[in-house]
Protein backbone atom coordinates (compact mmCIF):
# COMPACT_ATOMS: atom_id res chain seq x y z
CA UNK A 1 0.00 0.00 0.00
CA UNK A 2 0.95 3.35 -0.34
CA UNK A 3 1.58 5.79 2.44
CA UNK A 4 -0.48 9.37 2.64
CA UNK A 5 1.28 12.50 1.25
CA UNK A 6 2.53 14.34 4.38
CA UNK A 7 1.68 18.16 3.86
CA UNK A 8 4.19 20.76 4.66
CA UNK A 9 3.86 23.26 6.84
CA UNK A 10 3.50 27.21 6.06
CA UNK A 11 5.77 29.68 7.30
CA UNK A 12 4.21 32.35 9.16
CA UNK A 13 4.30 35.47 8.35
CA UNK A 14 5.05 38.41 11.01
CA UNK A 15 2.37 41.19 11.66
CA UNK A 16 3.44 44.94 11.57
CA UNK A 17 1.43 47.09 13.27
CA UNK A 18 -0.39 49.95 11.34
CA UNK A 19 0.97 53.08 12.03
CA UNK A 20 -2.37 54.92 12.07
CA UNK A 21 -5.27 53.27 13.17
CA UNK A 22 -8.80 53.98 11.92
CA UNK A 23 -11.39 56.29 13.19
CA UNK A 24 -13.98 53.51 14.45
CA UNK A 25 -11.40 52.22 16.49
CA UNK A 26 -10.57 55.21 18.24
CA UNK A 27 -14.33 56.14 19.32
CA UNK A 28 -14.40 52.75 21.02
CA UNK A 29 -10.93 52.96 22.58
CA UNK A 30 -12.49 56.48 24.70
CA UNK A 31 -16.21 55.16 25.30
CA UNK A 32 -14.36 52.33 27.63
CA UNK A 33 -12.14 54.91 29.40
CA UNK A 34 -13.00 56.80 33.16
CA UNK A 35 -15.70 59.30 32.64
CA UNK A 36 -14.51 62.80 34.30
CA UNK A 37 -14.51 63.49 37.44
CA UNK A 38 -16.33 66.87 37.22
CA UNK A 39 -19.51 64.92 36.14
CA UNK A 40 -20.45 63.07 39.65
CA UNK A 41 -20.86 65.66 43.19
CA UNK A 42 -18.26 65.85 45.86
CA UNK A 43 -18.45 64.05 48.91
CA UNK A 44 -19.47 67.41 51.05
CA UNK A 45 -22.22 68.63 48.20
CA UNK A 46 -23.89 64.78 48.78
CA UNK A 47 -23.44 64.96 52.55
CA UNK A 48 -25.44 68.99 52.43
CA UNK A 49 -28.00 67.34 49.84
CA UNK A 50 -28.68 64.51 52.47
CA UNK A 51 -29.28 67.17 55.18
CA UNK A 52 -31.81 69.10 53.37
CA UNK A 53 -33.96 66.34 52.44
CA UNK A 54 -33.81 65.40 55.83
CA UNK A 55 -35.18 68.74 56.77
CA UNK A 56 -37.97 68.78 54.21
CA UNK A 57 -38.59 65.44 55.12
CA UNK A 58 -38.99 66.29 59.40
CA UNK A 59 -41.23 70.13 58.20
CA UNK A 60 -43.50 67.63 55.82
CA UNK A 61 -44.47 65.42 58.63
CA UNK A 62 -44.70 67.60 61.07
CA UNK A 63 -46.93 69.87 59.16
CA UNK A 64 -48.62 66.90 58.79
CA UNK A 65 -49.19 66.08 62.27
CA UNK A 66 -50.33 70.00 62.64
CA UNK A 67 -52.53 69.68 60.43
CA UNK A 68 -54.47 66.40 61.13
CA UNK A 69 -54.37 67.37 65.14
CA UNK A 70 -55.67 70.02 64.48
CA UNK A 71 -58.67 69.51 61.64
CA UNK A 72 -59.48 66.22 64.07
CA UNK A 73 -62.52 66.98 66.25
CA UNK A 74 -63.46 64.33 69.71
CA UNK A 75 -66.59 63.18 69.29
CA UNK A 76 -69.50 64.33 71.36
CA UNK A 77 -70.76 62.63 74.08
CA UNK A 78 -74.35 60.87 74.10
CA UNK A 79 -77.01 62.67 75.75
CA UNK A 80 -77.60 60.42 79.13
CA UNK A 81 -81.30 59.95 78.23
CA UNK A 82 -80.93 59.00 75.10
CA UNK A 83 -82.27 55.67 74.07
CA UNK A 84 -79.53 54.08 72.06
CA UNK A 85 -76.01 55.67 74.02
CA UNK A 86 -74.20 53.65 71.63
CA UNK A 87 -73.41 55.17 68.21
CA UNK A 88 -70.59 56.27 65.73
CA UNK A 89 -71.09 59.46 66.04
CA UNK A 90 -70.76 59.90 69.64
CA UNK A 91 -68.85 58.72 72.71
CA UNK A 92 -70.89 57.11 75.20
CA UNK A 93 -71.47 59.16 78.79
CA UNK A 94 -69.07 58.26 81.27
CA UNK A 95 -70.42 56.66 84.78
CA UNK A 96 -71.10 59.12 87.54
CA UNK A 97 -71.31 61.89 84.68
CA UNK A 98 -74.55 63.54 83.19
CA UNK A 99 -74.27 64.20 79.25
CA UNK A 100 -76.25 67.12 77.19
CA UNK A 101 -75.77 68.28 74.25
CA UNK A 102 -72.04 66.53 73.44
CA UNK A 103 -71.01 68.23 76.89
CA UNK A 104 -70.49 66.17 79.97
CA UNK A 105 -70.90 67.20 83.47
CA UNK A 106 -69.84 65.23 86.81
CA UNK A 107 -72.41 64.48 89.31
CA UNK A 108 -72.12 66.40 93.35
CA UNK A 109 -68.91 64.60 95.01
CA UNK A 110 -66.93 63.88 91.44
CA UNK A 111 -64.78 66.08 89.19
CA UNK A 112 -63.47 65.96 85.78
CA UNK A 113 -60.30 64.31 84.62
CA UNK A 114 -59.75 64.48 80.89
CA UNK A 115 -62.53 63.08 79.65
CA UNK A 116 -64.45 61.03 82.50
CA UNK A 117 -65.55 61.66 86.28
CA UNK A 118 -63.49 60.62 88.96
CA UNK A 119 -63.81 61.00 92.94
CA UNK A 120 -63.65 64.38 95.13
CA UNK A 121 -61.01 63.81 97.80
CA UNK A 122 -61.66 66.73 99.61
CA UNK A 123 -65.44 65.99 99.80
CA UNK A 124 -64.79 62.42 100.93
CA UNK A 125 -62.95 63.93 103.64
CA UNK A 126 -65.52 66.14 104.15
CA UNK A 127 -68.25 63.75 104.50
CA UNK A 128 -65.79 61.17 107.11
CA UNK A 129 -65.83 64.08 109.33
CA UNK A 130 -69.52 64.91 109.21
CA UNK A 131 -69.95 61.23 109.79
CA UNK A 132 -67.90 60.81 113.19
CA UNK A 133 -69.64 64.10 113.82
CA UNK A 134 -73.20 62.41 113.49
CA UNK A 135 -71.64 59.17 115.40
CA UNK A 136 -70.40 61.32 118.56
CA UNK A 137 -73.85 63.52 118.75
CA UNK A 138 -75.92 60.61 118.70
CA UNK A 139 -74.23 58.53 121.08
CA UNK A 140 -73.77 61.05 123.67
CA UNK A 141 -77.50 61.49 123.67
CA UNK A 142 -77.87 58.02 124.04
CA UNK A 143 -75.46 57.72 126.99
CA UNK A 144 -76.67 60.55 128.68
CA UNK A 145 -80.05 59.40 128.79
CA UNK A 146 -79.09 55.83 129.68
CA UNK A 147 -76.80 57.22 132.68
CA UNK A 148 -78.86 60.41 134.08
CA UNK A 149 -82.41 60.13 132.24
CA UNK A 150 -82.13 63.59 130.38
CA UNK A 151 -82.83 63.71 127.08
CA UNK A 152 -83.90 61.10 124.45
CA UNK A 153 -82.49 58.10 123.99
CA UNK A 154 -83.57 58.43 119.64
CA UNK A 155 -82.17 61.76 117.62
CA UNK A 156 -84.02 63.21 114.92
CA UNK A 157 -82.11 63.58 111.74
CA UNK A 158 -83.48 66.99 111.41
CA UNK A 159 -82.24 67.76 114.85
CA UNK A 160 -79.10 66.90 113.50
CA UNK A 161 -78.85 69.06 109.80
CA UNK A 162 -80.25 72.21 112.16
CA UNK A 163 -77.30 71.70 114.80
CA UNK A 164 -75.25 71.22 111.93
CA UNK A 165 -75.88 74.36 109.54
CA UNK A 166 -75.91 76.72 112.87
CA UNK A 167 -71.85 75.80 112.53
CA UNK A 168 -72.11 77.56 109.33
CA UNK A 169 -69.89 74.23 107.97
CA UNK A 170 -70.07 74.92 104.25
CA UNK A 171 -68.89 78.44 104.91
CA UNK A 172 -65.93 77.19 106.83
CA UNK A 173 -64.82 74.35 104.41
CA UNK A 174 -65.53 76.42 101.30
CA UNK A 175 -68.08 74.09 99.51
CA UNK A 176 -70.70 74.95 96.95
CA UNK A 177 -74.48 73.55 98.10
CA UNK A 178 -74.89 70.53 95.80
CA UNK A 179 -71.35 69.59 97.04
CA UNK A 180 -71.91 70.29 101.01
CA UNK A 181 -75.51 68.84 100.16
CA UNK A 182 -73.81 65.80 98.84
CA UNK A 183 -71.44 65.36 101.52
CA UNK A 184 -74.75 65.66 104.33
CA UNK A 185 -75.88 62.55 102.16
CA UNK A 186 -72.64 60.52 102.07
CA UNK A 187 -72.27 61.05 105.37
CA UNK A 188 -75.66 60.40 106.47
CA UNK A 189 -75.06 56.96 104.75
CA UNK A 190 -72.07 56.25 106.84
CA UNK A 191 -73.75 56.64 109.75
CA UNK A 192 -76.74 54.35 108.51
CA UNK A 193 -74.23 51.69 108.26
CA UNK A 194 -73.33 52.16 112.54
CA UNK A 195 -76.28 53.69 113.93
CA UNK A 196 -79.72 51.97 114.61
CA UNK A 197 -82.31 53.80 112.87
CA UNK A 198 -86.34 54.18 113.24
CA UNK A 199 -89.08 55.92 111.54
CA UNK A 200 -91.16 57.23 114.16
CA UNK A 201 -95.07 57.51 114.04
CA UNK A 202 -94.99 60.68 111.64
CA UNK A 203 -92.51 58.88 109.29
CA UNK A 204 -89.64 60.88 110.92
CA UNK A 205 -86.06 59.52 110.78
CA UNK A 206 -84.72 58.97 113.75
CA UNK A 207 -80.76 57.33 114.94
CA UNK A 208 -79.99 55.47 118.14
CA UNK A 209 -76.55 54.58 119.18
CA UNK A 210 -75.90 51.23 119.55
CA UNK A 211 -75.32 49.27 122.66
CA UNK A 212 -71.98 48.05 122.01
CA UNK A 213 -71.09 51.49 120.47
CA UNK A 214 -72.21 53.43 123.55
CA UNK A 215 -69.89 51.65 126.17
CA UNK A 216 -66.95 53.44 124.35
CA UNK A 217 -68.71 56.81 125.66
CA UNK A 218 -69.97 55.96 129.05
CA UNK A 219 -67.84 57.49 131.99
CA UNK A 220 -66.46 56.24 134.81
CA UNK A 221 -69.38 57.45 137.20
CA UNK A 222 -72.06 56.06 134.97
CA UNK A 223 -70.82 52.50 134.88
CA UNK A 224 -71.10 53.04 138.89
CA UNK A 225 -73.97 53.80 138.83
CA UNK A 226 -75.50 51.72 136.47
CA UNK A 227 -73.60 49.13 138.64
CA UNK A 228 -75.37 49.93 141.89
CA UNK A 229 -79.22 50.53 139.81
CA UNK A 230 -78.10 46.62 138.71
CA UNK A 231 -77.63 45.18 141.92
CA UNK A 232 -79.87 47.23 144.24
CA UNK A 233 -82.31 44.42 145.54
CA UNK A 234 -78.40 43.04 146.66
CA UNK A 235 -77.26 45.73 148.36
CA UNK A 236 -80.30 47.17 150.14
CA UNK A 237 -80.10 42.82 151.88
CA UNK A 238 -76.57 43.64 152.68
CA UNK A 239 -77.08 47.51 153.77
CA UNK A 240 -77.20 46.11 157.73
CA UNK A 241 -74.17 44.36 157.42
CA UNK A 242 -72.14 46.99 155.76
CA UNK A 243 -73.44 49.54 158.67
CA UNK A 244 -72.70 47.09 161.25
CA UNK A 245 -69.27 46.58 159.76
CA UNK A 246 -68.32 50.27 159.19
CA UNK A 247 -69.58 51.02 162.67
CA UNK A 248 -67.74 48.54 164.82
CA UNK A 249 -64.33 49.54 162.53
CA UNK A 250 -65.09 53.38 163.87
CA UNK A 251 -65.43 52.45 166.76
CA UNK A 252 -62.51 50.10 166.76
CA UNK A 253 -60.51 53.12 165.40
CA UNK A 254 -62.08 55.45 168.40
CA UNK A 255 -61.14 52.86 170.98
CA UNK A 256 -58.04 52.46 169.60
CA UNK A 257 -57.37 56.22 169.55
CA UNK A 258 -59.17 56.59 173.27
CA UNK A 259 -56.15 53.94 174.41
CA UNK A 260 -53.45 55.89 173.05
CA UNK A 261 -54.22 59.07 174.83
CA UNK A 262 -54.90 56.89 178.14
CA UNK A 263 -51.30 55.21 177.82
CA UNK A 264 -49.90 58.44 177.07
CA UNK A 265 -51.48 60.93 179.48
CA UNK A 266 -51.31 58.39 182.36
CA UNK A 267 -47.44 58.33 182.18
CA UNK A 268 -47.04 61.73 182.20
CA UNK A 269 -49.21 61.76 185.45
CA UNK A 270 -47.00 58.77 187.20
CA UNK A 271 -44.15 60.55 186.43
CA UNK A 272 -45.41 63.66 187.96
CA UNK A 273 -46.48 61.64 191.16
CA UNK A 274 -43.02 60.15 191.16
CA UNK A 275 -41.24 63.69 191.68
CA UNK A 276 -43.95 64.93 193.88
CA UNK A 277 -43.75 62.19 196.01
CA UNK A 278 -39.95 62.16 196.09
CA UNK A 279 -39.38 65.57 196.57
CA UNK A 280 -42.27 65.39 199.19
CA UNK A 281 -39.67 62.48 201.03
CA UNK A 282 -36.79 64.55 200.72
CA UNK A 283 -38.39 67.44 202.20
CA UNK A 284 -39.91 65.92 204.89
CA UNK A 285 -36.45 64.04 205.98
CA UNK A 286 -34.46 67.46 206.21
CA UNK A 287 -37.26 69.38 207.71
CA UNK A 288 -36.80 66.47 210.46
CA UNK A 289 -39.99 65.32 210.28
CA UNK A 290 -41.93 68.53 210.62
CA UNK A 291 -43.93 67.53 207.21
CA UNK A 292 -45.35 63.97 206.38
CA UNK A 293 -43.63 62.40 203.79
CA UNK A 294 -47.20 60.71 202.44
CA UNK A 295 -49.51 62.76 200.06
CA UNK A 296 -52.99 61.83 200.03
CA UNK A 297 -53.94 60.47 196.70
CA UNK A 298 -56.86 61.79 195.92
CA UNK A 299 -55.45 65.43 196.95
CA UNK A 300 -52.41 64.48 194.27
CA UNK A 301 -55.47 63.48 191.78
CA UNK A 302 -57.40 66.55 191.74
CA UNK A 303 -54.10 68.67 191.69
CA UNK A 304 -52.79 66.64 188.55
CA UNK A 305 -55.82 66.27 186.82
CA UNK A 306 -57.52 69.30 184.50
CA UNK A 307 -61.19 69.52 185.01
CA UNK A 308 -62.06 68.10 182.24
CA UNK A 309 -59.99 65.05 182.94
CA UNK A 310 -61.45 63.97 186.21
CA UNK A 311 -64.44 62.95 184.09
CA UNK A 312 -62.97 60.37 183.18
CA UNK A 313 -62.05 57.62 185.78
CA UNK A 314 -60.32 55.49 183.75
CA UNK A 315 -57.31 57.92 183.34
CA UNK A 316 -56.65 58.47 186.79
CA UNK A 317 -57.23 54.31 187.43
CA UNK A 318 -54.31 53.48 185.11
CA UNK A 319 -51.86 56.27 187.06
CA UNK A 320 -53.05 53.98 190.51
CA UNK A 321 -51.85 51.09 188.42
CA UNK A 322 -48.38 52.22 187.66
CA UNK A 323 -48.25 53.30 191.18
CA UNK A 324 -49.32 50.00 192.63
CA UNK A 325 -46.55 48.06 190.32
CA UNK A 326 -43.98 50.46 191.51
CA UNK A 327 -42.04 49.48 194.25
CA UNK A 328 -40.63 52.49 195.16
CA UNK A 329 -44.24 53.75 196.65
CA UNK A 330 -45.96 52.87 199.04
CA UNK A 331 -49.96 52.99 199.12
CA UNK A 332 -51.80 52.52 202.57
CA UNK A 333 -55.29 53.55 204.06
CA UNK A 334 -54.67 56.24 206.87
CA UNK A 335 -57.04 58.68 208.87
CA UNK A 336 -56.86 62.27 208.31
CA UNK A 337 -58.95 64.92 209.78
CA UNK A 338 -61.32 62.25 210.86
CA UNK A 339 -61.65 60.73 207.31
CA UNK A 340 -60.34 57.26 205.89
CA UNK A 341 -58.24 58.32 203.11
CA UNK A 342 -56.03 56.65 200.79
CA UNK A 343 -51.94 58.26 200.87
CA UNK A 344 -48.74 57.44 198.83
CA UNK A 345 -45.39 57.64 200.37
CA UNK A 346 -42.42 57.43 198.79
CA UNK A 347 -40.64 54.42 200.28
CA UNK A 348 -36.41 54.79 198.56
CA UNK A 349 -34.00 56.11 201.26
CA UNK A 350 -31.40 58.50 199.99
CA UNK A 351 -32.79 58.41 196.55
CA UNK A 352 -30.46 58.10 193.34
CA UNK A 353 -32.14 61.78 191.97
CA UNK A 354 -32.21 63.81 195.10
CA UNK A 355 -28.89 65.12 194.52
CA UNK A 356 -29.04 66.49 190.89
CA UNK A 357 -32.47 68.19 189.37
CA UNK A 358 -34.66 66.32 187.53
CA UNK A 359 -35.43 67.38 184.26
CA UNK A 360 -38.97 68.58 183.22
CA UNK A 361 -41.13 65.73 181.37
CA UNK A 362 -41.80 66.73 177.65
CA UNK A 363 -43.86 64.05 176.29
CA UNK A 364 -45.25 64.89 172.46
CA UNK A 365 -48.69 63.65 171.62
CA UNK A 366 -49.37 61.97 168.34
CA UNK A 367 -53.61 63.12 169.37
CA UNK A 368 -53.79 66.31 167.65
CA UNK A 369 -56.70 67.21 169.38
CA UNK A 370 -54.99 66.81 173.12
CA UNK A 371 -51.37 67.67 172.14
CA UNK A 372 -51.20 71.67 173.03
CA UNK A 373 -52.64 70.43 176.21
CA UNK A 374 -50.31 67.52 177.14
CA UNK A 375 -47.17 69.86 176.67
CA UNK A 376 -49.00 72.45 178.82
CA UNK A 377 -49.46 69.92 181.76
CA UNK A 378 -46.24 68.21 181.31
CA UNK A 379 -44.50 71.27 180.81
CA UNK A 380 -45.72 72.40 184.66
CA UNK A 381 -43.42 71.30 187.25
CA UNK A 382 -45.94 70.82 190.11
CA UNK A 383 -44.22 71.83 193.83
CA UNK A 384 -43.91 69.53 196.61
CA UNK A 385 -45.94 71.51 199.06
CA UNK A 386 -49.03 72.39 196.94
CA UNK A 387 -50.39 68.68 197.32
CA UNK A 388 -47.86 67.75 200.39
CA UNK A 389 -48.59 68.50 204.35
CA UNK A 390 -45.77 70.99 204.53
């Protein structure tokens, strides 16, 4: 077989560039280049362009706003005695608000707040203090004819508003008449919720206090009293006893009393027989005999004794006592001047006091009745020979 005829390659032929191109190619050789740079704004021109279409944009919505707040109307408010309240056209009445005419106004005891009714402090307050005031009248009238029997035990609410607008109140608190009327009504209803209330035989209102209201006023000398009215039957049955017992402790206490001035008095006497009688002794021994050295006793007892005091036996018994336990004296029956008579003697030799002066007996009562008298008599130094036989 016979190979394939090889073919020979061609020798290429360099390309020289052409000196001076063509228009067309130009034209499309500068529509691909950078456009200039004077065609597009500079960065501080686009940042004052952004700036005042933000302001436009801020003026156009708030003109806006101006305009729509102000072109928009509320709606009027249903008349309250209407039939149908609820409609497009209108806003329904609030509560404790009356509604004419699109207008609304707030019943006695609320005000306005935007648009609805709300609460009166200030009258609230009001009407708390005419109710304690209602509270305390009543159930002092109640008391006080459950304690002394004046009055009547029911109040009248007329009484009341009378008492009431002769304190000129709604002057005072500054209050219009529909609201001080409305605060006399709220409080009134207060007090109907404490009270006990009536209507009397001519339909009249009347307001008791109630029991357990009206211990809270009741003083100290009615709740004796009403004690004792309680328990009278028991006391008039025990009346003899407590008489019987409050007399025997006064006259324990008199006794008692009676004793002390006894015990007291009769020692001051003793001791004023003691230095009578001594002295009378001592006398007697220098005088050598020429006086007795006895005193009669009942001579000593009226000199001693105040008139008043020889009343009373007793007194002068308890000075014989002290004398007959003493046994320094002596006490014997002897005759004088033809009559049995009773005489002390004073029986110590050389006594212990005859050489130095005995001091005068001061003795202080605690029986302020006797006591000027007791320093009086104890005071007086009686002599020797007034009740002696010198």
């Amino acid at each position: 077989m016979s190979s394939p005829p090889r073919r020979r390659p061609k020798k290429s032929i360099p390309k020289t560039p052409n000196p001076r191109p063509s228009s067309s190619s130009t034209s499309s050789v500068g529509f691909l280049k950078e456009p200039s740079s004077a065609l597009f704004p500079s960065k501080g021109e686009l940042l004052r362009l952004l700036g005042a279409l933000a302001i436009a944009l801020a003026v156009a919505v708030s003109c806006n706003y101006a305009v729509n707040f102000i072109n928009r109307q509320p709606k009027p408010f249903c008349d309250s005695d209407a039939q149908d309240s609820i409609s497009d056209s209108c806003e329904p009445c609030p509560n404790n608000g009356e509604c004419s005419k699109g207008h609304l106004n707030c019943l006695p005891g609320y005000k306005k707040s935007g648009r609805s009714c709300v609460e009166d402090g200030e009258i609230n307050q009001t009407a708390k203090k005419l109710s304690e005031w209602i509270e305390h009248r009543v159930c002092e009238a109640s008391v006080q004819f459950l304690c002394d029997g004046a009055g009547t035990v029911w109040t009248q609410e007329a009484d009341l508003w009378m008492e009431l607008d002769k304190q000129r109140l709604k002057e005072k608190l500054g209050l219009d008449n529909e609201s001080y009327v409305y605060a006399k009504q709220k409080a009134m209803g207060i007090a109907d919720g404490i009270l006990e209330i009536q209507k009397s035989l001519h339909g009249v209102k009347e307001l008791k206090c109630p029991d357990w209201l009206s211990e809270k006023y009741k003083t100290f000398s009615c709740y004796i009293r009403q004690w004792i009215h309680q328990h009278a039957l028991i006391l008039v049955s025990l009346l003899p006893l407590l008489l019987g017992i409050a007399a025997f402790v006064i006259l324990q206490l008199r006794n008692i009393r009676r004793n002390l001035y006894l015990s007291t008095r009769a020692e001051q006497l003793y001791q004023q027989v003691c230095e009578i009688l001594e002295e009378n002794a001592t006398t007697a021994k220098t005088l050598n005999n020429e006086c007795e050295s006895w005193v009669v006793a009942s001579r000593l007892r009226d000199h001693l004794l105040l008139p008043r005091e020889r009343k009373d036996p007793l007194l002068w018994k308890k000075v014989e006592e002290f004398v007959q336990q003493d046994s320094r004296l002596d006490q014997y029956p002897k005759l004088v001047k033809g009559e049995q008579k009773v005489v002390w003697e004073w029986q110590v030799e050389g006594s212990l006091s005859s050489s130095r002066k005995r001091p005068k007996v001061i003795t202080s009562s605690k029986l302020g009745s006797d006591e000027g008298t007791h320093k009086s008599v104890a005071q007086r130094r009686p002599r020797a020979g007034e009740a002696s036989n010198c």
